[in-house]
Protein backbone atom coordinates (compact mmCIF):
# COMPACT_ATOMS: atom_id res chain seq x y z
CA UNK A 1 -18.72 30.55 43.74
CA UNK A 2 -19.24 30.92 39.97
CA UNK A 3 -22.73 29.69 40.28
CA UNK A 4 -23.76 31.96 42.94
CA UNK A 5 -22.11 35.28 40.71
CA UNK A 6 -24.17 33.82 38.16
CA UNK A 7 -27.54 33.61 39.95
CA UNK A 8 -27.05 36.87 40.99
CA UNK A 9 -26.90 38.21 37.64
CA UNK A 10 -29.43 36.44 36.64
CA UNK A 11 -32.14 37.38 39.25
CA UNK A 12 -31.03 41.33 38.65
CA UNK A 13 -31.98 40.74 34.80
CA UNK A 14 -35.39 38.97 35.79
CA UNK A 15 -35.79 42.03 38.34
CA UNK A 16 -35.15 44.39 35.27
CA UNK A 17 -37.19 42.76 33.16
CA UNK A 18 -40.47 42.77 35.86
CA UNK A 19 -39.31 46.80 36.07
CA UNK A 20 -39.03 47.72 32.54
CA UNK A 21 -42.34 46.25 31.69
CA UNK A 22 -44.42 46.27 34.70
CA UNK A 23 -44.86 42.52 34.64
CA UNK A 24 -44.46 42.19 38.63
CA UNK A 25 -46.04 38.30 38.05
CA UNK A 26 -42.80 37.21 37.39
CA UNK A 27 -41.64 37.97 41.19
CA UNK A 28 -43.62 35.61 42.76
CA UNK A 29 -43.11 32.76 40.33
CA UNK A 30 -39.28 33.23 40.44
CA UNK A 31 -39.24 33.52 44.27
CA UNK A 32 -41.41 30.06 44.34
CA UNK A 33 -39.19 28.34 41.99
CA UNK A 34 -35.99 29.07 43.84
CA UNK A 35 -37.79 27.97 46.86
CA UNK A 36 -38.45 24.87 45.34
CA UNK A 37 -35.14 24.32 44.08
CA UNK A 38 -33.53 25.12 47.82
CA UNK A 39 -36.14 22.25 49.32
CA UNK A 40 -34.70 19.84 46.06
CA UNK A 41 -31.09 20.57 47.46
CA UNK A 42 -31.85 20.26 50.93
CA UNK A 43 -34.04 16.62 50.47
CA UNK A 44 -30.77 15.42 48.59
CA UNK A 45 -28.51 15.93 51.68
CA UNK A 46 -30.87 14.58 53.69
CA UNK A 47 -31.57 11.36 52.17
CA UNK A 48 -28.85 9.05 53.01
CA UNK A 49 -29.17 10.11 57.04
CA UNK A 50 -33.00 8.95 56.71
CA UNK A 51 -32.34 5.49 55.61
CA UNK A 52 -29.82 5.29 58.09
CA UNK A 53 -32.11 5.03 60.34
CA UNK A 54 -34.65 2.65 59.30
């Protein structure tokens, strides 16, 4: 729960940052890297039940 109180804060300090200085780039590069990061997590849980199978 920590971690997710933490990301939070996080993301509203990037979102500050992009505001205070007009550098909306950062937006889409964050947004792409937590995307990436979800599809990480989710191929990890996924693994095991693929070789399962084979």
């Amino acid at each position: 729960m920590r971690f997710l109180r933490h990301l939070g804060r996080l993301l509203k300090e990037v979102g500050g940052f992009a505001w205070h200085n007009k550098a909306w780039w950062i937006v889409p590069m964050v947004l792409a890297m937590l995307l990436l990061a979800l599809l990480v997590m989710a191929g990890q849980s996924v693994a095991p039940f693929i070789y399962t199978l084979f």
